[in-house]
N, C-alpha and C. Protein backbone atom coordinates (compact mmCIF):
# COMPACT_ATOMS: atom_id res chain seq x y z
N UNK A 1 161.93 146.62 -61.14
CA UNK A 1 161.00 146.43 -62.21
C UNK A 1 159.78 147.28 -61.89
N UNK A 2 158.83 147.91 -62.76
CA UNK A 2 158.57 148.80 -62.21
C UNK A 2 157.24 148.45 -63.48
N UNK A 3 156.06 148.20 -63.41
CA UNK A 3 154.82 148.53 -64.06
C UNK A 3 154.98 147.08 -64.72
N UNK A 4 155.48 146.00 -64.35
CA UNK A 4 155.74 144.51 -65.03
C UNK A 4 154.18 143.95 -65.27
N UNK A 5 154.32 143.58 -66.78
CA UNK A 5 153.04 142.96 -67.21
C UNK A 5 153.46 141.61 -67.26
N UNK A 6 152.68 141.05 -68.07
CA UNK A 6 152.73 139.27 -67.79
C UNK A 6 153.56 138.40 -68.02
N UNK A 7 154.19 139.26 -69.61
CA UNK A 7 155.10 138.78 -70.17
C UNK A 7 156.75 139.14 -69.64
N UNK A 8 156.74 140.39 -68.70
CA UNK A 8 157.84 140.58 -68.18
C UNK A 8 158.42 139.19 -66.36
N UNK A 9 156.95 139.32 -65.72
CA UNK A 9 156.66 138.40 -64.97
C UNK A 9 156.83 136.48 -65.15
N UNK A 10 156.76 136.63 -66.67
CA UNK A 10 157.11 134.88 -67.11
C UNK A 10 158.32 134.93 -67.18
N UNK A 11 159.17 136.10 -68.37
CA UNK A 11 160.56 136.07 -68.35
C UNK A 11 161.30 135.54 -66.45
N UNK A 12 160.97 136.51 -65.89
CA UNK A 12 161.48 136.42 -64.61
C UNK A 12 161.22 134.99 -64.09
N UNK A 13 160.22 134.83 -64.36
CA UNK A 13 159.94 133.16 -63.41
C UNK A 13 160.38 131.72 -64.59
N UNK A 14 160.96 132.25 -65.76
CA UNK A 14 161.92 131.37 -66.31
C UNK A 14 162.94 131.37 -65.70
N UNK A 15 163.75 132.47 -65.77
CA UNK A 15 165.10 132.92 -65.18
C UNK A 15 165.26 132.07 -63.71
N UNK A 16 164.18 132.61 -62.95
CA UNK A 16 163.95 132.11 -61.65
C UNK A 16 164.45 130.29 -61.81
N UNK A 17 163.73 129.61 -62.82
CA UNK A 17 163.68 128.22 -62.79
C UNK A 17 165.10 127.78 -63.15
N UNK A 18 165.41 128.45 -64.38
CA UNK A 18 166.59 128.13 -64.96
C UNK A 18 167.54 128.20 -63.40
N UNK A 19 167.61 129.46 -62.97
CA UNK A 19 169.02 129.65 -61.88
C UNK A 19 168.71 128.11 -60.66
N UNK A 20 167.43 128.17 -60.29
CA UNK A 20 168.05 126.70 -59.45
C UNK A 20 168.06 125.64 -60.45
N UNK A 21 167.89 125.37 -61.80
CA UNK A 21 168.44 123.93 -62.04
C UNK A 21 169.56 124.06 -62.29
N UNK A 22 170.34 125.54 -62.39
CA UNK A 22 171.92 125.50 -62.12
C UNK A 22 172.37 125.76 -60.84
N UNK A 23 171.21 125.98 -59.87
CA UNK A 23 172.01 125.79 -58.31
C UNK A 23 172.33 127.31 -57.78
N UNK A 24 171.45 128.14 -58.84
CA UNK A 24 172.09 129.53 -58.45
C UNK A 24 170.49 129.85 -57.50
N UNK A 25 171.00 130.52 -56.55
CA UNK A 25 169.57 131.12 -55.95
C UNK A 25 169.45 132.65 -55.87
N UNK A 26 168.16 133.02 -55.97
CA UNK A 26 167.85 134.21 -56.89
C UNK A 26 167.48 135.13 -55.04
N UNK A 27 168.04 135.86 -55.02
CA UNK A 27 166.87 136.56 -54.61
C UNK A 27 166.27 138.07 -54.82
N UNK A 28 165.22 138.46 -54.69
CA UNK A 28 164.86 139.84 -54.74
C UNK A 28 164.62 140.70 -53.70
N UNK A 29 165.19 141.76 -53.65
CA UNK A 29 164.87 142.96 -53.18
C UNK A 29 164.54 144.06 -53.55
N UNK A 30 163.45 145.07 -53.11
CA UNK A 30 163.18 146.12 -52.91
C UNK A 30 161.92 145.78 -53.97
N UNK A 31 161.06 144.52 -53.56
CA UNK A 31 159.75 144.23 -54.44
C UNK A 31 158.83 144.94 -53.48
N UNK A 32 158.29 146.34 -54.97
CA UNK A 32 157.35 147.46 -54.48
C UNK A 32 155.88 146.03 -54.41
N UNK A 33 154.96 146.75 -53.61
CA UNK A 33 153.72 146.33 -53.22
C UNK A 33 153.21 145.45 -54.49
N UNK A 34 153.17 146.71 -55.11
CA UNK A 34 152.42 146.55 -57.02
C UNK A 34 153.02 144.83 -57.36
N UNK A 35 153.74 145.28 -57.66
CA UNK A 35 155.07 143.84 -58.17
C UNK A 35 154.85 142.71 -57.28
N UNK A 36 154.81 142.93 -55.81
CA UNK A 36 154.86 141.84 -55.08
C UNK A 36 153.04 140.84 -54.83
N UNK A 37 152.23 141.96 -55.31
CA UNK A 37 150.79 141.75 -55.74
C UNK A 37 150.30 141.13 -57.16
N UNK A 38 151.19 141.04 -57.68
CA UNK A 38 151.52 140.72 -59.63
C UNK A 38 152.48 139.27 -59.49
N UNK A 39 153.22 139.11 -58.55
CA UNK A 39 154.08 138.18 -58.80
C UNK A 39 153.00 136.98 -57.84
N UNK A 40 152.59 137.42 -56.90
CA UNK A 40 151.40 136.74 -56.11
C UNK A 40 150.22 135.72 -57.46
N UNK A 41 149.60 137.35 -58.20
CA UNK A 41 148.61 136.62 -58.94
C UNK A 41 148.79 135.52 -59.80
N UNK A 42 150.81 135.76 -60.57
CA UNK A 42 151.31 134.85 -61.42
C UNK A 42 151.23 133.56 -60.83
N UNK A 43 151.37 133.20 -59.49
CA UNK A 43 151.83 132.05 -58.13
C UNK A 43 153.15 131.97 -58.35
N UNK A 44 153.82 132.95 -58.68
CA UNK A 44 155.24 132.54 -58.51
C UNK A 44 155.85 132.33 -57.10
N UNK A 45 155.37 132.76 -56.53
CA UNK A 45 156.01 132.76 -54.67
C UNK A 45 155.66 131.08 -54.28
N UNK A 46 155.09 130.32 -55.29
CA UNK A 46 154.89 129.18 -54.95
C UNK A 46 156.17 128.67 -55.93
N UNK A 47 156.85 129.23 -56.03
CA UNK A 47 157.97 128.29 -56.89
C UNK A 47 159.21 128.84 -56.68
N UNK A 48 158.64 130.11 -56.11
CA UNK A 48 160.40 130.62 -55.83
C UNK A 48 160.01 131.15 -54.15
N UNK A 49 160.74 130.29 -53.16
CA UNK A 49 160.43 131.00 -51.69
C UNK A 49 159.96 132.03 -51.51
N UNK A 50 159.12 132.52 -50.68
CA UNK A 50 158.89 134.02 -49.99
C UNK A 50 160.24 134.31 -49.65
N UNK A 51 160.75 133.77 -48.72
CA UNK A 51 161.59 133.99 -47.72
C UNK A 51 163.02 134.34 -48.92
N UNK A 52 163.09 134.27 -49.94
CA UNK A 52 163.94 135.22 -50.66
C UNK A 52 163.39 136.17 -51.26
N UNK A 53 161.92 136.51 -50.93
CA UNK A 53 161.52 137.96 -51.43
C UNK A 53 161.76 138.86 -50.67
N UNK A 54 162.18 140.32 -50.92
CA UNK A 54 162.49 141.19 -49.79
C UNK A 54 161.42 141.89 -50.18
N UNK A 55 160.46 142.73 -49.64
CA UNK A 55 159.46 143.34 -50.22
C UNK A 55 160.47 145.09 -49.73
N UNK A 56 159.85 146.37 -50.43
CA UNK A 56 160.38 147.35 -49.80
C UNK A 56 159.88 148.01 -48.82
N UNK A 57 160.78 148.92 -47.93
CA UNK A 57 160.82 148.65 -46.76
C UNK A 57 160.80 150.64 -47.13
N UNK A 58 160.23 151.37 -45.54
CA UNK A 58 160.39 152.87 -45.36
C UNK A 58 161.57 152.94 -45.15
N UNK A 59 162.61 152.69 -44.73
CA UNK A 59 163.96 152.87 -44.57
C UNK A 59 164.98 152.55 -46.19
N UNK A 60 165.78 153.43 -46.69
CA UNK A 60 166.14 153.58 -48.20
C UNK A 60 167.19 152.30 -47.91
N UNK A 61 166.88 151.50 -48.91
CA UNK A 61 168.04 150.07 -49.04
C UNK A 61 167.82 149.16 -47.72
N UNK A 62 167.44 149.14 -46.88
CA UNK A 62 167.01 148.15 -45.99
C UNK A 62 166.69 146.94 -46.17
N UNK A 63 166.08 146.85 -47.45
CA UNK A 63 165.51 145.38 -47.63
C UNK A 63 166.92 145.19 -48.86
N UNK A 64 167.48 145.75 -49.33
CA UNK A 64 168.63 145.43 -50.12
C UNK A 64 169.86 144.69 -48.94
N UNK A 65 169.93 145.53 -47.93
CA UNK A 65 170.99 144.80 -47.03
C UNK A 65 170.24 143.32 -46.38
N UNK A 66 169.10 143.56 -46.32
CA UNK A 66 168.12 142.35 -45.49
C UNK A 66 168.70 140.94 -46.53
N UNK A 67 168.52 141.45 -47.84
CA UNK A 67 168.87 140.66 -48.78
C UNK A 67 170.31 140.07 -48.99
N UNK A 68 171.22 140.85 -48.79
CA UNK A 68 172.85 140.67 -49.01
C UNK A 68 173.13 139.75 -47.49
N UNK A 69 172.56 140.51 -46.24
CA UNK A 69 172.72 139.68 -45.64
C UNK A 69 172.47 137.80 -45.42
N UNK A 70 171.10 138.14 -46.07
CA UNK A 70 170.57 136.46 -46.61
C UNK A 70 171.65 136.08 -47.44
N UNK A 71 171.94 136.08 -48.47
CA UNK A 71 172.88 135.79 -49.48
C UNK A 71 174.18 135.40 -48.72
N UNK A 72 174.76 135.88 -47.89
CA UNK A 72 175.99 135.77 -47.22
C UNK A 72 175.57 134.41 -46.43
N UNK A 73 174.66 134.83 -45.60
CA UNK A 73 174.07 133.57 -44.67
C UNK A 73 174.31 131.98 -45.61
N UNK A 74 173.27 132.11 -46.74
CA UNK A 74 173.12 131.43 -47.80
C UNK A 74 174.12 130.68 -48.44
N UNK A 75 175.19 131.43 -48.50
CA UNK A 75 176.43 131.00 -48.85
C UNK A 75 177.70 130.42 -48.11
N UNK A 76 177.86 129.04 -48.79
CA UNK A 76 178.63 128.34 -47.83
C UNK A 76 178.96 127.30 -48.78
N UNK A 77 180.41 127.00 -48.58
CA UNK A 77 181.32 125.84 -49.53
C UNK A 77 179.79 124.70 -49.42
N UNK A 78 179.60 124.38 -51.03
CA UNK A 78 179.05 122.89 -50.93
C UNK A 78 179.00 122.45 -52.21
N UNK A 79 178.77 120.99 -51.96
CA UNK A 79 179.60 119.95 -53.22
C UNK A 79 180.74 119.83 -53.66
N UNK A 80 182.11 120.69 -52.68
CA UNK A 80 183.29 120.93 -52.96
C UNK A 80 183.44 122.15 -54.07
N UNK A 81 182.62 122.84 -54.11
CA UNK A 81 182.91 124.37 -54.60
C UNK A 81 182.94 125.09 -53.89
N UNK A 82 183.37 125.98 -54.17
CA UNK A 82 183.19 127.32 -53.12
C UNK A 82 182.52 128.43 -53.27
N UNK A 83 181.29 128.85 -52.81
CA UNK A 83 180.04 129.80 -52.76
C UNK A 83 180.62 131.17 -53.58
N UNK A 84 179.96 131.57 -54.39
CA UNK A 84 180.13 132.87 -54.90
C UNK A 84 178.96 133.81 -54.51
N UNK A 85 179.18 134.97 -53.75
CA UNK A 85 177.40 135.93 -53.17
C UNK A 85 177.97 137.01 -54.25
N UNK A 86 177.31 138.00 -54.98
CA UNK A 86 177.00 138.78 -55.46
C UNK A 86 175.78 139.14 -55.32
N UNK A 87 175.76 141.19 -55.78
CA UNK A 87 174.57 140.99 -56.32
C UNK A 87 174.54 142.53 -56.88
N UNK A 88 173.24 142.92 -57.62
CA UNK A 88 173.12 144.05 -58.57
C UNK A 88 171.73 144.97 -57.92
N UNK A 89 172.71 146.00 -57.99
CA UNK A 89 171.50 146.85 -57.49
C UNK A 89 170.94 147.91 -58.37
N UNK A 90 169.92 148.25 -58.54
CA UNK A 90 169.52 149.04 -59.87
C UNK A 90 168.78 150.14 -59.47
């Protein structure tokens, strides 16, 4: 996301809400400074963990694997389903 104003920032922190009251957990990677300074002012990091924000990193995709790796971690049979990890890189 790239120049996100307020209204792009609410969309996201709906989405955000909606996926855990279905149990899905979100996370982001490769959140530039800008974005991660914007999502701060919204207080969204108070509703969706830090610790699934990946901020970006000098090394290209680093915080994308930092992320997949979380996700894998993250994922594990529960409530008698079985974990689905994906994810989209843009």
């Amino acid at each position: 996301m790239r120049n996100p104003d307020a209204v792009a920032l609410e969309v996201l922190d709906h989405f955000q809400s909606e996926a855990r009251s279905e149990e899905v957990t979100v996370l982001l990677a490769g959140v530039r400074c800008d974005v991660l300074a914007a999502l701060e002012r919204m207080r969204i990091p108070d509703r969706h963990p830090r610790d699934l924000i990946f901020p970006e990193e000098k090394t290209d995709f680093s915080e994308t694997l930092n992320a997949v790796r979380a996700a894998q971690a993250l994922a594990s049979p529960t409530k008698g389903r079985e974990a689905r990890v994906g994810y989209y890189l843009v």
